[in-house]
PDB file of N, CA and C in Angstrom:
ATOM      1  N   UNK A   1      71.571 -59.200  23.610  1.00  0.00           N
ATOM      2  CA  UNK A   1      70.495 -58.748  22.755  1.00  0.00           C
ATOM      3  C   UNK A   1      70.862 -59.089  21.308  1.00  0.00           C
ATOM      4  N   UNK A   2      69.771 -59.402  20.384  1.00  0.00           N
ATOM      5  CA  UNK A   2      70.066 -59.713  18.804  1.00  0.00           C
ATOM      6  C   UNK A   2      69.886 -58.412  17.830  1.00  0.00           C
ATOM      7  N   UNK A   3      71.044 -58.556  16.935  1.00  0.00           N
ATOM      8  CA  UNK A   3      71.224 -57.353  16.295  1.00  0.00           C
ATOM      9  C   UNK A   3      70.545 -57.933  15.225  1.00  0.00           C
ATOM     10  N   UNK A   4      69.855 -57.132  14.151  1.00  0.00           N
ATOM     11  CA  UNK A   4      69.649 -57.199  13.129  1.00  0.00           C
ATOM     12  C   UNK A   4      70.500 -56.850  11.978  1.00  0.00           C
ATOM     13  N   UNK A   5      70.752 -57.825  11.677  1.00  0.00           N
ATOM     14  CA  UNK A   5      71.679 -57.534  10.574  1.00  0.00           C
ATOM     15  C   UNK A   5      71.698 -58.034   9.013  1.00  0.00           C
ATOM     16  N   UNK A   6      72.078 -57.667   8.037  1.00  0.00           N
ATOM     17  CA  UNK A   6      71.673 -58.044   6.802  1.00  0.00           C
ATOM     18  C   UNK A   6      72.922 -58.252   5.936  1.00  0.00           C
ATOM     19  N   UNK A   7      73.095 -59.217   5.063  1.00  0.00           N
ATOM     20  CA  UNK A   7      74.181 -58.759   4.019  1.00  0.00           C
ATOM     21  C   UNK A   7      73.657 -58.881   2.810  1.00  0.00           C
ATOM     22  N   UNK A   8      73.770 -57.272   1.979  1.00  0.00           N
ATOM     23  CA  UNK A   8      73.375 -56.726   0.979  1.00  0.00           C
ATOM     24  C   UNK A   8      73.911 -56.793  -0.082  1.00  0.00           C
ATOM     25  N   UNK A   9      73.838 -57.743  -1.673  1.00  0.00           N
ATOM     26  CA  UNK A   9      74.069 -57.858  -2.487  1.00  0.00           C
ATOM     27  C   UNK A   9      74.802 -59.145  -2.540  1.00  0.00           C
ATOM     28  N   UNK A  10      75.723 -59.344  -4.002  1.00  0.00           N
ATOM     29  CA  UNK A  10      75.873 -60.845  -4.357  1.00  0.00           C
ATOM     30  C   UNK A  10      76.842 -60.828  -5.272  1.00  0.00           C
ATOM     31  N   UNK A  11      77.649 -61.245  -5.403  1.00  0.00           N
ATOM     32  CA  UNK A  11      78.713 -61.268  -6.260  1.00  0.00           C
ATOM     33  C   UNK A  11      78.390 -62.108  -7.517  1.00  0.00           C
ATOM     34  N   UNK A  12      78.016 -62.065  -8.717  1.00  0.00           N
ATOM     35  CA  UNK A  12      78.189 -63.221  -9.501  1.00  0.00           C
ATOM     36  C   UNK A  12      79.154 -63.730 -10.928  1.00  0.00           C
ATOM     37  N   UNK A  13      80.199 -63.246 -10.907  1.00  0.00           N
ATOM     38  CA  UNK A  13      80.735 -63.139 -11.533  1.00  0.00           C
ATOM     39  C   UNK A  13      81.620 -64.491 -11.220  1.00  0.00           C
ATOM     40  N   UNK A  14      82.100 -65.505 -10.279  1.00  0.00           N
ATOM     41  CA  UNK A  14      82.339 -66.392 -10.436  1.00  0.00           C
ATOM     42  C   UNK A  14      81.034 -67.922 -10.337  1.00  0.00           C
ATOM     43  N   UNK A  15      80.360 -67.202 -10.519  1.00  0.00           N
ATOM     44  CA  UNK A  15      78.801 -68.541 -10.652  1.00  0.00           C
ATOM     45  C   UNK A  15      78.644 -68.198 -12.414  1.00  0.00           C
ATOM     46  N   UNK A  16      79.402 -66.930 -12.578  1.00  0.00           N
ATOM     47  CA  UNK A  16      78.649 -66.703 -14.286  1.00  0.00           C
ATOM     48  C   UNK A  16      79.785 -67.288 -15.157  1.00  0.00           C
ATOM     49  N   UNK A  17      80.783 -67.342 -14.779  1.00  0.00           N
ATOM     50  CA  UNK A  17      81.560 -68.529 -15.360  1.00  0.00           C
ATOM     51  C   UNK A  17      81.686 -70.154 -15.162  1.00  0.00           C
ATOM     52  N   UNK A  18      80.615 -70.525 -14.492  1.00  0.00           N
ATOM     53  CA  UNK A  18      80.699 -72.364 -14.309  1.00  0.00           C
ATOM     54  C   UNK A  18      79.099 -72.174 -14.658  1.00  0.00           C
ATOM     55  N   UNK A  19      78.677 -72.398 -15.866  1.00  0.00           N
ATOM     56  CA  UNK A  19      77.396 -72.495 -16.005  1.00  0.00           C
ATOM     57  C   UNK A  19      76.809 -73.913 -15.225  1.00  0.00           C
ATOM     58  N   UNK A  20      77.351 -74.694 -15.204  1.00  0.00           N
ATOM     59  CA  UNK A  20      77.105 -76.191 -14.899  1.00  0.00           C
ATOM     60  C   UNK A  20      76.757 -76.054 -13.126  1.00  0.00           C
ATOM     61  N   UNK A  21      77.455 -75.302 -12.516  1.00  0.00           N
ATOM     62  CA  UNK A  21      76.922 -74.537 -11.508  1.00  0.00           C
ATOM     63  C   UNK A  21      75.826 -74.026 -11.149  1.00  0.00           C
ATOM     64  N   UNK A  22      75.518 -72.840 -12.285  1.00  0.00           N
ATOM     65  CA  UNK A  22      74.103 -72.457 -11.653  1.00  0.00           C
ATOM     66  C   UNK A  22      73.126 -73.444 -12.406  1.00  0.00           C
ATOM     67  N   UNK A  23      73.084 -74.389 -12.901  1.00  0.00           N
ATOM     68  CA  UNK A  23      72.168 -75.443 -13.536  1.00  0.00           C
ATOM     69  C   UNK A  23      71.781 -76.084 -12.814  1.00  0.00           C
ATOM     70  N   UNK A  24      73.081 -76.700 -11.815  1.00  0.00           N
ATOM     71  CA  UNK A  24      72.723 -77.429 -10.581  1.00  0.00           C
ATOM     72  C   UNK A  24      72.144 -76.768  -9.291  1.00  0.00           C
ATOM     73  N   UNK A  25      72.633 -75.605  -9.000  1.00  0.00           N
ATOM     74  CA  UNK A  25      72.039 -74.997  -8.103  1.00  0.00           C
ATOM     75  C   UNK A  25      70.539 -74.494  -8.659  1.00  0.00           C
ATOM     76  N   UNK A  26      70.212 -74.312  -9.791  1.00  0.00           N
ATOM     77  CA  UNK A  26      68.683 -74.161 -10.413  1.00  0.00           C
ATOM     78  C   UNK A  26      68.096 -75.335  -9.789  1.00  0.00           C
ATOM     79  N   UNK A  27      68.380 -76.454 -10.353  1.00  0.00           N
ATOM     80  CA  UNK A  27      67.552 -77.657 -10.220  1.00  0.00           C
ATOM     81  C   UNK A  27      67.625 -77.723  -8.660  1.00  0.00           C
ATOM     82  N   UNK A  28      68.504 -77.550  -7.920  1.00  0.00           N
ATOM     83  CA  UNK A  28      68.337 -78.283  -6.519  1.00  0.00           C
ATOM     84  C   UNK A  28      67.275 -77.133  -5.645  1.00  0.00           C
ATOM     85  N   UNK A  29      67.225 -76.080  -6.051  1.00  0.00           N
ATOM     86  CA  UNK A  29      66.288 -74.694  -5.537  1.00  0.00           C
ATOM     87  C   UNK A  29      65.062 -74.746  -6.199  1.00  0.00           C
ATOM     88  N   UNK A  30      64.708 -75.933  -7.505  1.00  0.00           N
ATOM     89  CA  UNK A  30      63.634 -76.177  -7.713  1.00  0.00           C
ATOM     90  C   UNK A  30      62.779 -76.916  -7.126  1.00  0.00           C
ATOM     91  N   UNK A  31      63.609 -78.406  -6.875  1.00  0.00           N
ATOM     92  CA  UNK A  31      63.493 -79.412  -6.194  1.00  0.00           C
ATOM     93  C   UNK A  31      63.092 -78.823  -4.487  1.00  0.00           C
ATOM     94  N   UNK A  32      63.717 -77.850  -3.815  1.00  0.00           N
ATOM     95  CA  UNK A  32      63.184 -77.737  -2.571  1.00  0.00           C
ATOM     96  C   UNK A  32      61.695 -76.381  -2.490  1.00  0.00           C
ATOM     97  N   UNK A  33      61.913 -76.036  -3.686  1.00  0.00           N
ATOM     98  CA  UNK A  33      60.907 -75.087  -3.168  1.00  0.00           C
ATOM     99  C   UNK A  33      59.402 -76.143  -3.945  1.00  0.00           C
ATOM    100  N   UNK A  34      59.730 -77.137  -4.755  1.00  0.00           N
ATOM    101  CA  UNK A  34      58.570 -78.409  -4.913  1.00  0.00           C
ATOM    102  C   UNK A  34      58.380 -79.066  -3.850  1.00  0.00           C
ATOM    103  N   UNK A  35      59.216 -79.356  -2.686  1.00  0.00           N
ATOM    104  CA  UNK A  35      59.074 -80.202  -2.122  1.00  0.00           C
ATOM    105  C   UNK A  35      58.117 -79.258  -1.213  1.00  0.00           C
ATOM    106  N   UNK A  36      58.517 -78.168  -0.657  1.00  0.00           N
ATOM    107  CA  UNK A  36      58.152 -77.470   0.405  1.00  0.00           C
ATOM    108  C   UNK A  36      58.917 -77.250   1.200  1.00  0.00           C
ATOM    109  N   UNK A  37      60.406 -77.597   1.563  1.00  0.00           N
ATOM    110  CA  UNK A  37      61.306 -77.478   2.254  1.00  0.00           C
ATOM    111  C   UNK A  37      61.682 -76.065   2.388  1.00  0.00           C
ATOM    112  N   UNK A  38      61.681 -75.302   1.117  1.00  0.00           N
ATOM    113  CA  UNK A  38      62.354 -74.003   0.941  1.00  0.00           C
ATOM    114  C   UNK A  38      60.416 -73.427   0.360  1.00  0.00           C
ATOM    115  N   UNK A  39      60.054 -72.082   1.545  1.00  0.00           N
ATOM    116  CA  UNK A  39      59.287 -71.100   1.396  1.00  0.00           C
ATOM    117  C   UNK A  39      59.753 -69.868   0.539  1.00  0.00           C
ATOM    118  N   UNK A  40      59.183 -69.130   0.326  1.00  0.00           N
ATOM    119  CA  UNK A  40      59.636 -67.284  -0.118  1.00  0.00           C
ATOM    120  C   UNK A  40      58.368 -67.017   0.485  1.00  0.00           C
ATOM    121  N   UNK A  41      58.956 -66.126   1.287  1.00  0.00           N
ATOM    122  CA  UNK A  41      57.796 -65.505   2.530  1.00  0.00           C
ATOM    123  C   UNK A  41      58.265 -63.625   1.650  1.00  0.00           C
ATOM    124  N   UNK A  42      57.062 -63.850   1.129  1.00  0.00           N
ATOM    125  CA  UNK A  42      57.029 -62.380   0.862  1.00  0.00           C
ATOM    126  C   UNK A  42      56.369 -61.319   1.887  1.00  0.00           C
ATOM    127  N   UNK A  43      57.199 -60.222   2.099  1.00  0.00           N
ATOM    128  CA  UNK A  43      56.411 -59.172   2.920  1.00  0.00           C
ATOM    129  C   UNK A  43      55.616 -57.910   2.688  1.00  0.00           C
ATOM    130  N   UNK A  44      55.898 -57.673   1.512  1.00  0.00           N
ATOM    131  CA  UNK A  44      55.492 -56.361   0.691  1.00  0.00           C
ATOM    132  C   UNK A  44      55.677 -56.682  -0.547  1.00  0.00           C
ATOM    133  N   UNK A  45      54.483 -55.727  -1.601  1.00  0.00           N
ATOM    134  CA  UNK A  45      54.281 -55.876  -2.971  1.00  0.00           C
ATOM    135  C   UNK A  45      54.534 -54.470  -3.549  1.00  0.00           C
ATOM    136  N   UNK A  46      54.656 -53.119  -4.220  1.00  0.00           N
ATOM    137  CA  UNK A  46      55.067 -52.602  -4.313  1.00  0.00           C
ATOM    138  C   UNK A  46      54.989 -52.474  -6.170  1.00  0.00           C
ATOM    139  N   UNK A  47      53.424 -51.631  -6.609  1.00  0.00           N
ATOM    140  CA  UNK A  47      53.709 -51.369  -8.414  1.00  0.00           C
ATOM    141  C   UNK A  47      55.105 -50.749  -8.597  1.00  0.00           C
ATOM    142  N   UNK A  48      55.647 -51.361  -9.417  1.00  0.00           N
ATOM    143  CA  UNK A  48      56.552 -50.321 -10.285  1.00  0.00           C
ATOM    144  C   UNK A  48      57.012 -49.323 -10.645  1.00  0.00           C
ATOM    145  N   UNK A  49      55.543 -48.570 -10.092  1.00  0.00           N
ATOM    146  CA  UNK A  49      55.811 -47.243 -10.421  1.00  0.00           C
ATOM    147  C   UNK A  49      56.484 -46.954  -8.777  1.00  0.00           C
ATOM    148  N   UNK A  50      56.534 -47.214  -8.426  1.00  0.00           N
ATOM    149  CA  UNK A  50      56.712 -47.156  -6.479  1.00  0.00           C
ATOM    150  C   UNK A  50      57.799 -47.294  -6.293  1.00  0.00           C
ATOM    151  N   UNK A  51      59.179 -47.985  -7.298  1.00  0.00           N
ATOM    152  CA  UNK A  51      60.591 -48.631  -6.876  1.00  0.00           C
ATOM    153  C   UNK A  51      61.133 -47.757  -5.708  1.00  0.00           C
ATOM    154  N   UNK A  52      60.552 -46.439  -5.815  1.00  0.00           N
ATOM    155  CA  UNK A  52      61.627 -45.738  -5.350  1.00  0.00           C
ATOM    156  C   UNK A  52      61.321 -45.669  -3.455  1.00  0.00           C
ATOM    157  N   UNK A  53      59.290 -46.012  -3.512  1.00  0.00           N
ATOM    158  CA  UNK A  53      59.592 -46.210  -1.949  1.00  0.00           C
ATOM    159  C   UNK A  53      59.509 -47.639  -1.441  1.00  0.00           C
ATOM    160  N   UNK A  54      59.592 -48.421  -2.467  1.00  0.00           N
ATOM    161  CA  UNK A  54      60.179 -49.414  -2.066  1.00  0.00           C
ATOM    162  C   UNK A  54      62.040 -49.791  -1.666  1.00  0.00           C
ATOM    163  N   UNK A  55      62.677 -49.390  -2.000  1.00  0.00           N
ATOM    164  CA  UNK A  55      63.941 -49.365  -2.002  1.00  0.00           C
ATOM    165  C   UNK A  55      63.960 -48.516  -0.697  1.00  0.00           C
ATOM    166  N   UNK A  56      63.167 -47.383  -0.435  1.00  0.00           N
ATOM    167  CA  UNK A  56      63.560 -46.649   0.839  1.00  0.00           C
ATOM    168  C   UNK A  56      62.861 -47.664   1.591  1.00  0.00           C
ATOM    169  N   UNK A  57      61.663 -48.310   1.676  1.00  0.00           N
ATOM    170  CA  UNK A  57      61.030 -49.283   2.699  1.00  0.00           C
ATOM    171  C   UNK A  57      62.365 -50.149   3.337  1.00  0.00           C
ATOM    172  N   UNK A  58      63.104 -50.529   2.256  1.00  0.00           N
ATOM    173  CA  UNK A  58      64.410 -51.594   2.585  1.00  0.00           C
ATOM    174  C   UNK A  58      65.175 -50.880   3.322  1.00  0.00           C
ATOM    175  N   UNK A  59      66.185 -49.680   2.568  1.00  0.00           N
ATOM    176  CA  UNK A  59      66.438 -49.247   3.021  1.00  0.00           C
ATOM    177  C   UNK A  59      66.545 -48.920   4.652  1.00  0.00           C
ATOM    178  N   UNK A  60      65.506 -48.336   4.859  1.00  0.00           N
ATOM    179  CA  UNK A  60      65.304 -48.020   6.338  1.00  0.00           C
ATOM    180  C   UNK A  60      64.657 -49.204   7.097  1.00  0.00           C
ATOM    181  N   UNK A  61      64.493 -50.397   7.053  1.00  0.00           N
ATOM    182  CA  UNK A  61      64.652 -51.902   7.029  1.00  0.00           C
ATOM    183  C   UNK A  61      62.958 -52.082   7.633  1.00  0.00           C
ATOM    184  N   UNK A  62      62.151 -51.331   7.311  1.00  0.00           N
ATOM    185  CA  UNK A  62      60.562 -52.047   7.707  1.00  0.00           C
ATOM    186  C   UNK A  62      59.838 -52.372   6.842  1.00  0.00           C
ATOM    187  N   UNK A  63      60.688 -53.756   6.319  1.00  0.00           N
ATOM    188  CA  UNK A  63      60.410 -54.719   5.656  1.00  0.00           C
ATOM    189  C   UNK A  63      60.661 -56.112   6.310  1.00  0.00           C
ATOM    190  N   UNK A  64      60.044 -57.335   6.420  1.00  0.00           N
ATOM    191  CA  UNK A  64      60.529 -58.565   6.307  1.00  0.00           C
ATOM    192  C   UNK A  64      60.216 -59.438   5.200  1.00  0.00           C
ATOM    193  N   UNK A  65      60.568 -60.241   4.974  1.00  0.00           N
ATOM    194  CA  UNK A  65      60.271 -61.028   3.864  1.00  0.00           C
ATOM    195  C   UNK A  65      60.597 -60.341   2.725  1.00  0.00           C
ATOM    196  N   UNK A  66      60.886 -60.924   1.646  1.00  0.00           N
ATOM    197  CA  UNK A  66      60.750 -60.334  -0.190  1.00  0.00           C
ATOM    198  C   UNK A  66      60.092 -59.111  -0.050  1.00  0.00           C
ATOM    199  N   UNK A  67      60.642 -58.427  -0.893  1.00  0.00           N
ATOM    200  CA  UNK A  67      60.030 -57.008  -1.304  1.00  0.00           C
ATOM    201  C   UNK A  67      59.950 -56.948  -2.647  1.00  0.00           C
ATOM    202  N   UNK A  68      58.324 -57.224  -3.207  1.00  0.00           N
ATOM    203  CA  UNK A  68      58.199 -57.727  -4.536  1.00  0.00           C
ATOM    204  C   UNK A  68      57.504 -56.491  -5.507  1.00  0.00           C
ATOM    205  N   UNK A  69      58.328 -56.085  -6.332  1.00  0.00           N
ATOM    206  CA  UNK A  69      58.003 -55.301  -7.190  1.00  0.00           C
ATOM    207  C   UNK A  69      56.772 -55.982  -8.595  1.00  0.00           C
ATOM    208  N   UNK A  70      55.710 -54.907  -8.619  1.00  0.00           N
ATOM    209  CA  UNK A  70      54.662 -55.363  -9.697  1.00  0.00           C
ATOM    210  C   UNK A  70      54.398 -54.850 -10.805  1.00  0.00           C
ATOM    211  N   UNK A  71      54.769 -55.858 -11.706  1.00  0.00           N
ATOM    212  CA  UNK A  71      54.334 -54.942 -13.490  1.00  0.00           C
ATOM    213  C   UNK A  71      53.264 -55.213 -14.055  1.00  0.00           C
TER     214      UNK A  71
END
């Protein structure tokens, strides 16, 4: 059987020292989400004023896709 599983958060503290890094990784994540190769499948929208049941939506994981906060 398939587990669902997630890994939560991101380290950036060695991408924030090679700027030349995230420049290139900018441009190449531009380049595929122009091409169409790379989607963002959003699943939920969520005003601002809401963070807080949005974060529990995640949280308790009945969410797929982006969970996009609105200002």
């Amino acid at each position: 059987m398939y587990k669902n599983q997630a890994i939560i958060g991101y380290w950036l503290t060695a991408w924030l020292q090679r700027p030349d890094r995230i420049a290139q990784a900018a441009l190449e994540l531009m380049q595929y989400l122009n091409s169409g190769q790379l989607q963002i499948i959003v699943g939920n929208t969520f005003p601002l004023a809401d963070a807080v049941e949005a974060h529990r939506a995640i949280a308790e994981r009945k969410t797929t896709g982006k969970v996009v906060l609105l200002i």
